[in-house]
PDB file of N, CA and C in Angstrom:
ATOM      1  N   UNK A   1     151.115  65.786  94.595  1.00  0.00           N
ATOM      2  CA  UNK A   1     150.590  65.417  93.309  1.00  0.00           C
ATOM      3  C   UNK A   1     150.198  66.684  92.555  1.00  0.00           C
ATOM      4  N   UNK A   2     150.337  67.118  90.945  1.00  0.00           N
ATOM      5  CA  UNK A   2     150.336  67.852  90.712  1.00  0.00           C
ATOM      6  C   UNK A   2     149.363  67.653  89.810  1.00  0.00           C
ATOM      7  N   UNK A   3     147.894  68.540  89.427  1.00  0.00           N
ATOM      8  CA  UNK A   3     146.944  68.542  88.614  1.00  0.00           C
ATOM      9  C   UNK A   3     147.189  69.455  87.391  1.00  0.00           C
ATOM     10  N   UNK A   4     146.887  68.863  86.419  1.00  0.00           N
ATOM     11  CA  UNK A   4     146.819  70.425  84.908  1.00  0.00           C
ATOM     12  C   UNK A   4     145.526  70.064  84.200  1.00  0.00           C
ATOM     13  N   UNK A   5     145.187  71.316  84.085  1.00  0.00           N
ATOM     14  CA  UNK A   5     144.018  71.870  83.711  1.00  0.00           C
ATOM     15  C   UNK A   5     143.223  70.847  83.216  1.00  0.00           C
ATOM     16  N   UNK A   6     143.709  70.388  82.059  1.00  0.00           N
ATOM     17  CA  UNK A   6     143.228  69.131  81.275  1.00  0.00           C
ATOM     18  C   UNK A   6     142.453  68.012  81.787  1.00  0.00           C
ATOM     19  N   UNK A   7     142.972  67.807  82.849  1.00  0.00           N
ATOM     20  CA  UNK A   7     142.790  66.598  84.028  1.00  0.00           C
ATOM     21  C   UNK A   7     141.095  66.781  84.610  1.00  0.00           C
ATOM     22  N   UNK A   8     140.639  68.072  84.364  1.00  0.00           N
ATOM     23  CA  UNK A   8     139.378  68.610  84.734  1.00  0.00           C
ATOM     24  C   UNK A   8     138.107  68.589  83.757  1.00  0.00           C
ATOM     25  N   UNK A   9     137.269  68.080  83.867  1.00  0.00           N
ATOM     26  CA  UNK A   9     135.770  68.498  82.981  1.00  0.00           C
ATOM     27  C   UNK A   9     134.956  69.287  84.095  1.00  0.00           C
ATOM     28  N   UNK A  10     134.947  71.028  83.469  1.00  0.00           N
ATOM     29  CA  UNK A  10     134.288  71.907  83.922  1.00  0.00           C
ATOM     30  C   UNK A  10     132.298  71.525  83.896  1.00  0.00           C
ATOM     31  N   UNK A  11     132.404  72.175  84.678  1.00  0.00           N
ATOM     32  CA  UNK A  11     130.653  72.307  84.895  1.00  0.00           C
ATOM     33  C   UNK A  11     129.779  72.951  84.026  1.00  0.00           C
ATOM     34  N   UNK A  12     128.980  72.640  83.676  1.00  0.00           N
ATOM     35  CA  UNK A  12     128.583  73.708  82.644  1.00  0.00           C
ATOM     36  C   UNK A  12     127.016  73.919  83.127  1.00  0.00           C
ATOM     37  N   UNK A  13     126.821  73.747  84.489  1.00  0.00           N
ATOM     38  CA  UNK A  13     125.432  73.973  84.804  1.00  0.00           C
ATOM     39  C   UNK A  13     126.040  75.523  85.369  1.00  0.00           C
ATOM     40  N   UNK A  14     124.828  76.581  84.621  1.00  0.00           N
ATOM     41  CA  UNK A  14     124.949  78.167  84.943  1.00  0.00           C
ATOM     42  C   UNK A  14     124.807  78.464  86.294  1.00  0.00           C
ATOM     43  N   UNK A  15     124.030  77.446  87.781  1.00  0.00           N
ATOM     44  CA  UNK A  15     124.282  77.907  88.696  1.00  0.00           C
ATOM     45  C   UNK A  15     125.477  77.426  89.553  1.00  0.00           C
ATOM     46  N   UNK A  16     126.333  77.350  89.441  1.00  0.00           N
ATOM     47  CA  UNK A  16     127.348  76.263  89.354  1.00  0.00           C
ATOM     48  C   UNK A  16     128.590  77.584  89.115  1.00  0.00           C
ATOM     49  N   UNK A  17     129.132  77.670  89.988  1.00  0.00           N
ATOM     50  CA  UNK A  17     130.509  78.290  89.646  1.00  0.00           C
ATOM     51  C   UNK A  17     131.630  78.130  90.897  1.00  0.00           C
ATOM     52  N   UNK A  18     132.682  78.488  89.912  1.00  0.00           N
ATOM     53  CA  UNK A  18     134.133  77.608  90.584  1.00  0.00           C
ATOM     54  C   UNK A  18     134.202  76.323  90.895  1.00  0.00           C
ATOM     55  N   UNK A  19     133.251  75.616  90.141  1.00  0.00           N
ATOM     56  CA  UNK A  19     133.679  74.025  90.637  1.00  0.00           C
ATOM     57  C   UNK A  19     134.048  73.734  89.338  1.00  0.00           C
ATOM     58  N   UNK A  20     134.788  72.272  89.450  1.00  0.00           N
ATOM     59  CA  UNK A  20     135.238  71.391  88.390  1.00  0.00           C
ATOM     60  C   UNK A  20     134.841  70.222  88.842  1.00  0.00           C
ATOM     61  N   UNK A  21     135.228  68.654  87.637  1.00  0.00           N
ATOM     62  CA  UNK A  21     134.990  67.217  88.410  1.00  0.00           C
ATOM     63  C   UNK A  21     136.560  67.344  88.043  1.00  0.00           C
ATOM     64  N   UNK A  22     137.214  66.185  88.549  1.00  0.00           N
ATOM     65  CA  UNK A  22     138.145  65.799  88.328  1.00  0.00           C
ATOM     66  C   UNK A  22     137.976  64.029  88.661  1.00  0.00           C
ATOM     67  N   UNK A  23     138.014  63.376  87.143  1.00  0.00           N
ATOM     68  CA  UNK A  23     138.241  61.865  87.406  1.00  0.00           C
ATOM     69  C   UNK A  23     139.220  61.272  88.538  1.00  0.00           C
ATOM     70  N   UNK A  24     138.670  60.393  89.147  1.00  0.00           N
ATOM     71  CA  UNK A  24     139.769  59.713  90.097  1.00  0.00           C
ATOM     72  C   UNK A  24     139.324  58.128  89.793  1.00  0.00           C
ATOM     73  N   UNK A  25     140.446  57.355  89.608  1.00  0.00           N
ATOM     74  CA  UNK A  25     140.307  55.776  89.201  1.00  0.00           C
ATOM     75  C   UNK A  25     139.706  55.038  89.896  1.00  0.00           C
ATOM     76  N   UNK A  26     139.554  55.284  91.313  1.00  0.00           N
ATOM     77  CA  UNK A  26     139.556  53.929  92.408  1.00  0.00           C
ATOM     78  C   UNK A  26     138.047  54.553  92.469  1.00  0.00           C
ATOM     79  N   UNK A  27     137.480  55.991  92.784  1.00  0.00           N
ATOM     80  CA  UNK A  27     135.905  56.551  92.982  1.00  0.00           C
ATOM     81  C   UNK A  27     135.180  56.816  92.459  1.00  0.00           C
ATOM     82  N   UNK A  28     135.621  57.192  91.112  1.00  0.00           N
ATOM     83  CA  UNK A  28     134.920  57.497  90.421  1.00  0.00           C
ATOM     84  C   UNK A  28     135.223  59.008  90.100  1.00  0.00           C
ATOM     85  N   UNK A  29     134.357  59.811  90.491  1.00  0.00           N
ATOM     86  CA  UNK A  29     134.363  61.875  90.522  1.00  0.00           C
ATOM     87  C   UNK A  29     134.721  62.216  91.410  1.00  0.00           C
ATOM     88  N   UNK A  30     135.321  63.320  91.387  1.00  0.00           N
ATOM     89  CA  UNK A  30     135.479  63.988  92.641  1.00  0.00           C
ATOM     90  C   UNK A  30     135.467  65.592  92.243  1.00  0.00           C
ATOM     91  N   UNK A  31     134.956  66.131  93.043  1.00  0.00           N
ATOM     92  CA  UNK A  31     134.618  67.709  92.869  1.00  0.00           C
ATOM     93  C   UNK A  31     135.707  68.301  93.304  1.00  0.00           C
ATOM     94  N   UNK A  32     136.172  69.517  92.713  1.00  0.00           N
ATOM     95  CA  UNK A  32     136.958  70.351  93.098  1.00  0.00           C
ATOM     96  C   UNK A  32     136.823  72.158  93.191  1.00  0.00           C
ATOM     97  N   UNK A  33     136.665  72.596  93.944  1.00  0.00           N
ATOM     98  CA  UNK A  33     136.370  73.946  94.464  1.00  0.00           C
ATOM     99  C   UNK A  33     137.476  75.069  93.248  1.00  0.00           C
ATOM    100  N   UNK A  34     137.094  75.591  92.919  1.00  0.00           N
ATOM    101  CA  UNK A  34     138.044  76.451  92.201  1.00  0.00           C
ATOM    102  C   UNK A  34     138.094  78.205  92.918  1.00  0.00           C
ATOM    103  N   UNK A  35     139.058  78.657  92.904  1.00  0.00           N
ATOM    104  CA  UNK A  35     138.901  80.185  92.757  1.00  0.00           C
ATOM    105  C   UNK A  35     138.349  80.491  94.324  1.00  0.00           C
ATOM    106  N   UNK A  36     137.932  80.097  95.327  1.00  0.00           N
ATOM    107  CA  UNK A  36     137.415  80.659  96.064  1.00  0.00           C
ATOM    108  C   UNK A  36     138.148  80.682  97.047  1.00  0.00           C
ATOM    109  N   UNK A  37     138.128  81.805  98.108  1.00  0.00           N
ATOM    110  CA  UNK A  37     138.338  82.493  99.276  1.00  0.00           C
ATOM    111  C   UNK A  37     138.149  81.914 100.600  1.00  0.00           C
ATOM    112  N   UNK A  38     138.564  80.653 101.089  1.00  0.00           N
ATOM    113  CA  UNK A  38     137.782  80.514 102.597  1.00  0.00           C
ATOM    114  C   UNK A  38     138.628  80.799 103.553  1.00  0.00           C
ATOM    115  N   UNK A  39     138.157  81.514 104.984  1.00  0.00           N
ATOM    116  CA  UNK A  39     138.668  82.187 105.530  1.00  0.00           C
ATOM    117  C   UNK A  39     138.117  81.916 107.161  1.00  0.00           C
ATOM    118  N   UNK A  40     139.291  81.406 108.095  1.00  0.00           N
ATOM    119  CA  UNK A  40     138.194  80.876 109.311  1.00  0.00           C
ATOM    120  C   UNK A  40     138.896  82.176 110.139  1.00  0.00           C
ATOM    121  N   UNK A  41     138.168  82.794 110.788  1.00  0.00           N
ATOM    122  CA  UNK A  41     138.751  84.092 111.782  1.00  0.00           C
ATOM    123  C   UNK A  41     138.354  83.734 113.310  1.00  0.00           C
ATOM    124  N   UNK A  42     139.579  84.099 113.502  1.00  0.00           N
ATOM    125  CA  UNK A  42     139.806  83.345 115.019  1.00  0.00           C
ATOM    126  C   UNK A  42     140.746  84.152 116.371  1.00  0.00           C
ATOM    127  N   UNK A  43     140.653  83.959 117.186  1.00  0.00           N
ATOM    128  CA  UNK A  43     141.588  84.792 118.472  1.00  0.00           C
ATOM    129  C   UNK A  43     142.183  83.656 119.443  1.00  0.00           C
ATOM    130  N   UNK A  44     143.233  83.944 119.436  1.00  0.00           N
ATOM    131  CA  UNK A  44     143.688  83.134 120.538  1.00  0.00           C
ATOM    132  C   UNK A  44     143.890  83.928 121.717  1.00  0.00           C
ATOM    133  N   UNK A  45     144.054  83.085 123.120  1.00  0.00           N
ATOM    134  CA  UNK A  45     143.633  81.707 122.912  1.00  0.00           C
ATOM    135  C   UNK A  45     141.817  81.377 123.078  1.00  0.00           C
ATOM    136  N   UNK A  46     141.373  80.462 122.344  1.00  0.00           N
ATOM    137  CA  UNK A  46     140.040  80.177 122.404  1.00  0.00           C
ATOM    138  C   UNK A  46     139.742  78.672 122.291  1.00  0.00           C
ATOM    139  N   UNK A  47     138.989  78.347 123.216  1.00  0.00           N
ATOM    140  CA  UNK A  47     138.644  76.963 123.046  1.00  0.00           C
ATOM    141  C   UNK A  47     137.441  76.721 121.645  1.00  0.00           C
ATOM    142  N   UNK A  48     136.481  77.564 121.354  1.00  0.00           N
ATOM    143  CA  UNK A  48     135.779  77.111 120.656  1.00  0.00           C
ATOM    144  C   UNK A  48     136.720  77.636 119.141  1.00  0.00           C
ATOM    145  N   UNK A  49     137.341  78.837 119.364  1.00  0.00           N
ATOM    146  CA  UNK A  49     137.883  78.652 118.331  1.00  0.00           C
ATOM    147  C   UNK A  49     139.036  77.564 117.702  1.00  0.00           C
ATOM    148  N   UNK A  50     139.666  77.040 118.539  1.00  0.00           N
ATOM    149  CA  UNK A  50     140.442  75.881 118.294  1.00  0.00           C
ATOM    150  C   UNK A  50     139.548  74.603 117.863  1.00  0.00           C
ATOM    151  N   UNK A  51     138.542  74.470 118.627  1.00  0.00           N
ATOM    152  CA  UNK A  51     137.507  72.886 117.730  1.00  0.00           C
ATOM    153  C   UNK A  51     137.102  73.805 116.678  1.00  0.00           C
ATOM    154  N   UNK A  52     136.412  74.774 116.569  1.00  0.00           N
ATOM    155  CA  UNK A  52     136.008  75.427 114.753  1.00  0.00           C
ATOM    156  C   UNK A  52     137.587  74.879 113.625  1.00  0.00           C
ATOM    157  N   UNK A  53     138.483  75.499 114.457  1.00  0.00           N
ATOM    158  CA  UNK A  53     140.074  75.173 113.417  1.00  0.00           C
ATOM    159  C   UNK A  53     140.211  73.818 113.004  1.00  0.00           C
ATOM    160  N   UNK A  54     139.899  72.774 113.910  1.00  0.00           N
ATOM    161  CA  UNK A  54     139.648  71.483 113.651  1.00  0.00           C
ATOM    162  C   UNK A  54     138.911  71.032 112.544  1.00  0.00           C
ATOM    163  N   UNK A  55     137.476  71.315 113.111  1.00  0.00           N
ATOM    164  CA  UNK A  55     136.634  70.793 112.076  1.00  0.00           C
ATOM    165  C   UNK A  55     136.303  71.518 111.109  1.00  0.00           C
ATOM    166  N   UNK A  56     137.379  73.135 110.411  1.00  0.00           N
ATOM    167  CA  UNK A  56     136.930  73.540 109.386  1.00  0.00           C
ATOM    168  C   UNK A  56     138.630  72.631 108.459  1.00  0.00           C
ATOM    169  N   UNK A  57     139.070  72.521 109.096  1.00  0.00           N
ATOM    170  CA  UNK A  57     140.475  71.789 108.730  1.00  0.00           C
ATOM    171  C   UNK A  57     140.338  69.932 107.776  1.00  0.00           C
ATOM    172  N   UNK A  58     139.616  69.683 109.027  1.00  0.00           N
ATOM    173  CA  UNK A  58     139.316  68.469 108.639  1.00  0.00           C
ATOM    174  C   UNK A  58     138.291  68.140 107.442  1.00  0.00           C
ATOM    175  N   UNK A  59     137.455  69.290 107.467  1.00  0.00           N
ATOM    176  CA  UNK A  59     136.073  69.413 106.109  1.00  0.00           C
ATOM    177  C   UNK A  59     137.054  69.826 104.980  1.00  0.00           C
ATOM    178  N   UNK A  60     137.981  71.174 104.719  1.00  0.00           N
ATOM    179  CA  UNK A  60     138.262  71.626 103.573  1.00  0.00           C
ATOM    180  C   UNK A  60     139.236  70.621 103.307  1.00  0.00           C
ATOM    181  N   UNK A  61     139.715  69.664 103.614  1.00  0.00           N
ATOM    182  CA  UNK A  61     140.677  68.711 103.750  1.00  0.00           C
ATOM    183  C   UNK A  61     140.050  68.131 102.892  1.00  0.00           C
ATOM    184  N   UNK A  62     139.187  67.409 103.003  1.00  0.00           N
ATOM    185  CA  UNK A  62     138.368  66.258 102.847  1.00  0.00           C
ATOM    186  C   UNK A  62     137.610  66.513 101.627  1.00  0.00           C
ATOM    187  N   UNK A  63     137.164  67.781 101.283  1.00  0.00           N
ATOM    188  CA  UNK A  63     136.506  68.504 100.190  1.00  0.00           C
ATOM    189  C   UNK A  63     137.534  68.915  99.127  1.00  0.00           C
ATOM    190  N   UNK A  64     139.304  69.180  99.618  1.00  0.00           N
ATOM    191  CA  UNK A  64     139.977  70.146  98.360  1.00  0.00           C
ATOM    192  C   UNK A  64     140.090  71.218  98.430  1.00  0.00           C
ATOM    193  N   UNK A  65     139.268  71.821  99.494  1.00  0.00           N
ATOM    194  CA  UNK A  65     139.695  73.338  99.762  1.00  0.00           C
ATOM    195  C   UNK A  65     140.645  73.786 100.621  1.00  0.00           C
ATOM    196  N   UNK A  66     141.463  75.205  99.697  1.00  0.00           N
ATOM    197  CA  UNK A  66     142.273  75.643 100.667  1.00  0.00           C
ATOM    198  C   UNK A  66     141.635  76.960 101.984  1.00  0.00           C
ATOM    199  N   UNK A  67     142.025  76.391 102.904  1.00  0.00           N
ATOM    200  CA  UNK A  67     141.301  77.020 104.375  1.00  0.00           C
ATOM    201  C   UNK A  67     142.692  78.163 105.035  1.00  0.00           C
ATOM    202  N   UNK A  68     142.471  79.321 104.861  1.00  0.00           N
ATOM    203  CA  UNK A  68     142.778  80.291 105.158  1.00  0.00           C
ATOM    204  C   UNK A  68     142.515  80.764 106.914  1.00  0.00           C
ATOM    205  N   UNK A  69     143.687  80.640 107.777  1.00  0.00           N
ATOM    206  CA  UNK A  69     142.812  80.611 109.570  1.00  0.00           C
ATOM    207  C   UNK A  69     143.995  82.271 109.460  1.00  0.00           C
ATOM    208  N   UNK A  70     142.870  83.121 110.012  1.00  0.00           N
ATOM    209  CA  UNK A  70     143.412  84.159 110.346  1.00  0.00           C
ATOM    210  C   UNK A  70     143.051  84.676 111.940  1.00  0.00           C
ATOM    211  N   UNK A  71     144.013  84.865 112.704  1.00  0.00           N
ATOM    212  CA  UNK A  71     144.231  85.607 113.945  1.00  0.00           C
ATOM    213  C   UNK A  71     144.205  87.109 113.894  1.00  0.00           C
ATOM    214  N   UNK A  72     142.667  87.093 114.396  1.00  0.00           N
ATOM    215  CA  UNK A  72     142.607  88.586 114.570  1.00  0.00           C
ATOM    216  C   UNK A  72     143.296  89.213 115.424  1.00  0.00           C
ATOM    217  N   UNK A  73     144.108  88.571 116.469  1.00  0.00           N
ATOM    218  CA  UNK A  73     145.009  89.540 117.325  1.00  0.00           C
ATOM    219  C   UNK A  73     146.452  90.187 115.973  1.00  0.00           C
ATOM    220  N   UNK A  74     146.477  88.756 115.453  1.00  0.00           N
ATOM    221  CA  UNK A  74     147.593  89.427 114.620  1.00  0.00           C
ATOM    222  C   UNK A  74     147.369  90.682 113.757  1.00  0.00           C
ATOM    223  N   UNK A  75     146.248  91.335 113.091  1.00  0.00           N
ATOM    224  CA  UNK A  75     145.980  92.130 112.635  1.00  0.00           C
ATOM    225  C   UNK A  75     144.648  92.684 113.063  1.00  0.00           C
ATOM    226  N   UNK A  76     144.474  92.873 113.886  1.00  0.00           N
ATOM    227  CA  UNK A  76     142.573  93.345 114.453  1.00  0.00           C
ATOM    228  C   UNK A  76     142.027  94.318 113.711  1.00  0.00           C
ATOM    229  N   UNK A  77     142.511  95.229 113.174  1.00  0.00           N
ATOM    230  CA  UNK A  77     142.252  96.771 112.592  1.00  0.00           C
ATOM    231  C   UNK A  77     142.098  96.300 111.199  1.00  0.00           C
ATOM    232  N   UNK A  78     142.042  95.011 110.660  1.00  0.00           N
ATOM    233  CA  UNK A  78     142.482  94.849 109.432  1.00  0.00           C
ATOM    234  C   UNK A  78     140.815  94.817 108.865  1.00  0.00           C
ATOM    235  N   UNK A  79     141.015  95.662 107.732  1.00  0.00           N
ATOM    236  CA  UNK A  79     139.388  96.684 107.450  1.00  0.00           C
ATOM    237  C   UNK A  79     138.619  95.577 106.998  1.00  0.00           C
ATOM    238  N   UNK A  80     139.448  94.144 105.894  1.00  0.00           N
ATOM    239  CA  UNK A  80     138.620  93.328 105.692  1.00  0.00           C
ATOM    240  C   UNK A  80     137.636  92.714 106.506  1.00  0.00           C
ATOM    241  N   UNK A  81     138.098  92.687 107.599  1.00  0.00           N
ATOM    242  CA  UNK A  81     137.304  91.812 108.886  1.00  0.00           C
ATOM    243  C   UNK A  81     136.654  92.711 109.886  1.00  0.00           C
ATOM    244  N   UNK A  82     136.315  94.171 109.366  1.00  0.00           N
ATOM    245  CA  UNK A  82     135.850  94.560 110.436  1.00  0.00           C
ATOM    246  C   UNK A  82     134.599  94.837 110.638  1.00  0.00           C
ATOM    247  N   UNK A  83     133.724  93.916 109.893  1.00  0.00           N
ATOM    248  CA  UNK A  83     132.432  93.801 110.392  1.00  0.00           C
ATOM    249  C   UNK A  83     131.736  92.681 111.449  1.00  0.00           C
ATOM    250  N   UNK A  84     133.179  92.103 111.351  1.00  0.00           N
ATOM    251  CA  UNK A  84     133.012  90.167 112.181  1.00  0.00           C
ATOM    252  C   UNK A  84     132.486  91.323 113.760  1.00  0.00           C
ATOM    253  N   UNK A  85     132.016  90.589 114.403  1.00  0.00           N
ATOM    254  CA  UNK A  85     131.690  90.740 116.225  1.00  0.00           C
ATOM    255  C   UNK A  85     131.859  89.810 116.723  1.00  0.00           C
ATOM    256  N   UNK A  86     131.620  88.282 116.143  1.00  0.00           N
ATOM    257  CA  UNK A  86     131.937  87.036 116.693  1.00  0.00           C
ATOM    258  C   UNK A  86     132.871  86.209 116.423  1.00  0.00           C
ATOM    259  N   UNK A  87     133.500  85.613 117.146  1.00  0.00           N
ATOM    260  CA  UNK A  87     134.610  84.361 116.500  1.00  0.00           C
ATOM    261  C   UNK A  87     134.136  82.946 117.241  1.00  0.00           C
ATOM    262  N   UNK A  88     134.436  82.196 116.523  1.00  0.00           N
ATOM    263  CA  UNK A  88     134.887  82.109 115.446  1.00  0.00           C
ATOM    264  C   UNK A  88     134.137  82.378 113.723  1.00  0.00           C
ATOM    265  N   UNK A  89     134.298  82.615 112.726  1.00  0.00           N
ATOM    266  CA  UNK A  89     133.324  82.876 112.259  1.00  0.00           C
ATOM    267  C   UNK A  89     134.298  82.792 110.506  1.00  0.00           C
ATOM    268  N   UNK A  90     133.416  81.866 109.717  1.00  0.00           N
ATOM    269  CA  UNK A  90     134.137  81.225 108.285  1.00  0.00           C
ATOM    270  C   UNK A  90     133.509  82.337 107.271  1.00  0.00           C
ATOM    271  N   UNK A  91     133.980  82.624 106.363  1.00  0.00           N
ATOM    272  CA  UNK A  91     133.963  83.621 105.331  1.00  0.00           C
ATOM    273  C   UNK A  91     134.175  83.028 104.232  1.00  0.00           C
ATOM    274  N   UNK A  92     133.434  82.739 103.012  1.00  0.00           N
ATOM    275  CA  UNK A  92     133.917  82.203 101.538  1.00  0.00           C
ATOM    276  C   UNK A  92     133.617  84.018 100.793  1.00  0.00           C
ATOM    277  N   UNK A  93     135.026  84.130 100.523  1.00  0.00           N
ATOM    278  CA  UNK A  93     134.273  84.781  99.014  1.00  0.00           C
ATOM    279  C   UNK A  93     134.005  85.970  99.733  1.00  0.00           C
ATOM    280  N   UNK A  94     134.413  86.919 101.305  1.00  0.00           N
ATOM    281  CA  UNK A  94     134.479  88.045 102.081  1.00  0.00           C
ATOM    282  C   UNK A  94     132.802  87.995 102.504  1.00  0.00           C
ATOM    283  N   UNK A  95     132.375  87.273 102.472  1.00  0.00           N
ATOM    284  CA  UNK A  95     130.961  86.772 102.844  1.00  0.00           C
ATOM    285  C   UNK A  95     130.685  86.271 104.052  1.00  0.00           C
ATOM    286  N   UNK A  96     130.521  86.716 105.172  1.00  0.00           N
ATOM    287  CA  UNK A  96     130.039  85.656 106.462  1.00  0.00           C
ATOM    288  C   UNK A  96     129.415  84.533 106.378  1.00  0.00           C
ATOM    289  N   UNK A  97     129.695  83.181 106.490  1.00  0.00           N
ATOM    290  CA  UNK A  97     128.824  81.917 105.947  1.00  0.00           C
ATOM    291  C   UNK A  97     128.597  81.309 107.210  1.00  0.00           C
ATOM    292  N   UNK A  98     129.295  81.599 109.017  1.00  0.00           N
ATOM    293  CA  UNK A  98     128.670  81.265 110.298  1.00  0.00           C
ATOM    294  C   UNK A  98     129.455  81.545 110.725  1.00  0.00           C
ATOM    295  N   UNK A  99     129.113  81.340 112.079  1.00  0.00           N
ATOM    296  CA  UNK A  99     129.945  82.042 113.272  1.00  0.00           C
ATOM    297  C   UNK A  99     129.636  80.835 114.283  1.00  0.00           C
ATOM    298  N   UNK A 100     130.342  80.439 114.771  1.00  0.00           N
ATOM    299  CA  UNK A 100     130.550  78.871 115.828  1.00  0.00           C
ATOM    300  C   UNK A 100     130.801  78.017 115.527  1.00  0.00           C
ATOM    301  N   UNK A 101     130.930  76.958 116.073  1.00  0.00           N
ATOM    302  CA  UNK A 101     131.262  75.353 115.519  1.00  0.00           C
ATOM    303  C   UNK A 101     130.011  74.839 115.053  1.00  0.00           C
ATOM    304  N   UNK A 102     130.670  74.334 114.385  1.00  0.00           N
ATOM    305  CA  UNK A 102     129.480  73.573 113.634  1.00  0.00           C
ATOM    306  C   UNK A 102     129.573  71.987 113.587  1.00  0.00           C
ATOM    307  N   UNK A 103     128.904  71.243 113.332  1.00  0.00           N
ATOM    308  CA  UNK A 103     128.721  69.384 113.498  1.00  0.00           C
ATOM    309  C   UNK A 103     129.930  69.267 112.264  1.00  0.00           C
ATOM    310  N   UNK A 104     130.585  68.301 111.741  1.00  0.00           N
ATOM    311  CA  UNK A 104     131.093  67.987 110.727  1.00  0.00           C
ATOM    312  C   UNK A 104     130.478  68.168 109.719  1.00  0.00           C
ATOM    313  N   UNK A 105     129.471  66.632 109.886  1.00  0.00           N
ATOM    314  CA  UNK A 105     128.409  66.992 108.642  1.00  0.00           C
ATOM    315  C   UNK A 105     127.778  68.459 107.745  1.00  0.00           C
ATOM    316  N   UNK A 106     127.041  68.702 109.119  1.00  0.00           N
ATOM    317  CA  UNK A 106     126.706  70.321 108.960  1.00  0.00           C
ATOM    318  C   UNK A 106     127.620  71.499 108.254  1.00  0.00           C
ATOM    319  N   UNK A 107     128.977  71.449 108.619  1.00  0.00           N
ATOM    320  CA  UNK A 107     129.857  72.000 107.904  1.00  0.00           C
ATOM    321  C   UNK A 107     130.399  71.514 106.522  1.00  0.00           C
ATOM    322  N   UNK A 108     130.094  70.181 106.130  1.00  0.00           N
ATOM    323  CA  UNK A 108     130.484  69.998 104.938  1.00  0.00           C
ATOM    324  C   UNK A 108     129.023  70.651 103.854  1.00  0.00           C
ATOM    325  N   UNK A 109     128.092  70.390 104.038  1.00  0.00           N
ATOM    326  CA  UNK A 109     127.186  70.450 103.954  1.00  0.00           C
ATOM    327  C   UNK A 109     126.822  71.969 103.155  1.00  0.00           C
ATOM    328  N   UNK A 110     127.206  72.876 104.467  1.00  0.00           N
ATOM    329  CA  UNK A 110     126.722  74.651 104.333  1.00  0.00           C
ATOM    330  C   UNK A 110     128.098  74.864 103.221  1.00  0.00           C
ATOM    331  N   UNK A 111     129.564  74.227 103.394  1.00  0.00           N
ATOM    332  CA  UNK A 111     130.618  74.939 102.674  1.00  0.00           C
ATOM    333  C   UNK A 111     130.326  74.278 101.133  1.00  0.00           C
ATOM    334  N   UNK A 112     129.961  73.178 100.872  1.00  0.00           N
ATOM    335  CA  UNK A 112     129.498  72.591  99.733  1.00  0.00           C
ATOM    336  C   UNK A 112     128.612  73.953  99.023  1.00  0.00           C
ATOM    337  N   UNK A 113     127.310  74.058  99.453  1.00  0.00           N
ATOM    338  CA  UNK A 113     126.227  74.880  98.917  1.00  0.00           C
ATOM    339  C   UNK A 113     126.776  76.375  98.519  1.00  0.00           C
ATOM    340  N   UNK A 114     127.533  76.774  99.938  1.00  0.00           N
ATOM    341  CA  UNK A 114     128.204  78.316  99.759  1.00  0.00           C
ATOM    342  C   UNK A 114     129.440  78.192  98.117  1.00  0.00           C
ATOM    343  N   UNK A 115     129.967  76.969  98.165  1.00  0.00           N
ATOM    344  CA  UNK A 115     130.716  77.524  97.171  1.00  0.00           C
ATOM    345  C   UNK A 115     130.074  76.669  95.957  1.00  0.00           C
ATOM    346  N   UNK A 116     129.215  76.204  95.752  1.00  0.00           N
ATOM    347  CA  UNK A 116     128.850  75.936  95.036  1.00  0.00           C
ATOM    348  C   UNK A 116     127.623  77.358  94.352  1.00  0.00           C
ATOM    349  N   UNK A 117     127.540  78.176  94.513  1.00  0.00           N
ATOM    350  CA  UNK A 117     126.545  79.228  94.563  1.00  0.00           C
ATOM    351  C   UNK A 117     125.175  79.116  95.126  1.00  0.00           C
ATOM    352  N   UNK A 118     124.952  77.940  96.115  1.00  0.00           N
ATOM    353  CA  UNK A 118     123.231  77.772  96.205  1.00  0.00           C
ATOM    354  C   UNK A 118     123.100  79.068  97.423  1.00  0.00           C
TER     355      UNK A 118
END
C-alpha cells in the first residue's frame, strides 16, 4: 500500500517530532514514526539476541517502524557502533535506548516515548 504525503495531518505539538497521524477508516488514528533511525545490534549466534530480534520485529511492526538488525560480526570495527559493550542493544537516532530483551509491552512503550522525543 502506498501513502502520499497528503494522506497525513502533521503534529504540531513542539515536543513532538517525526511523528504524523494518518487517518485509517475501520480505527480511527494511527501514528506514524517519521525520519527516524532504529537500529537493533546483534551477534550471532545468540539466543537472547534472537528473542530481542523477535520482539523488536514484532513492536516496530505493529507501530510502522522501519527496524534496522545489524550483525556486528558482519562489520565489528564499524566506528558507528563502537561504543555498544552489550548485545543485544536498540539505538533510535545513534542513541543507545537498551540493551536486553525487553517485555513486549515495555518495548512498545520505551520506543513510543524515544521517538516521540519524551
Amino acid at each position: 500500500m502506498q501513502i502520499k504525503v497528503s494522506d497525513f495531518t502533521y503534529a504540531r505539538n513542539s515536543r513532538v517530532r517525526n511523528v504524523a497521524v494518518k487517518p485509517e477508516p475501520a480505527r480511527g488514528w494511527k501514528t506514524v514514526y517519521l525520519k527516524s533511525r532504529v537500529v537493533l545490534l546483534v551477534r550471532k549466534p545468540c539466543q537472547s539476541c534472537d528473542e530481542a530480534e523477535r520482539v523488536w520485529h514484532d513492536v516496530a511492526s505493529h507501530m510502522g517502524v522501519r527496524l534496522e538488525v545489524h550483525d556486528l560480526d558482519d562489520d565489528p570495527r564499524s566506528p558507528e557502533f563502537a561504543n555498544i559493550t552489550a548485545l543485544p542493544a536498540l539505538l533510535v537516532d545513534g542513541s543507545p535506548l537498551i540493551v536486553g530483551v525487553p517485555r513486549a509491552d515495555d518495548a512498545t512503550s520505551l520506543l513510543r516515548q524515544a521517538l516521540a522525543g519524551e
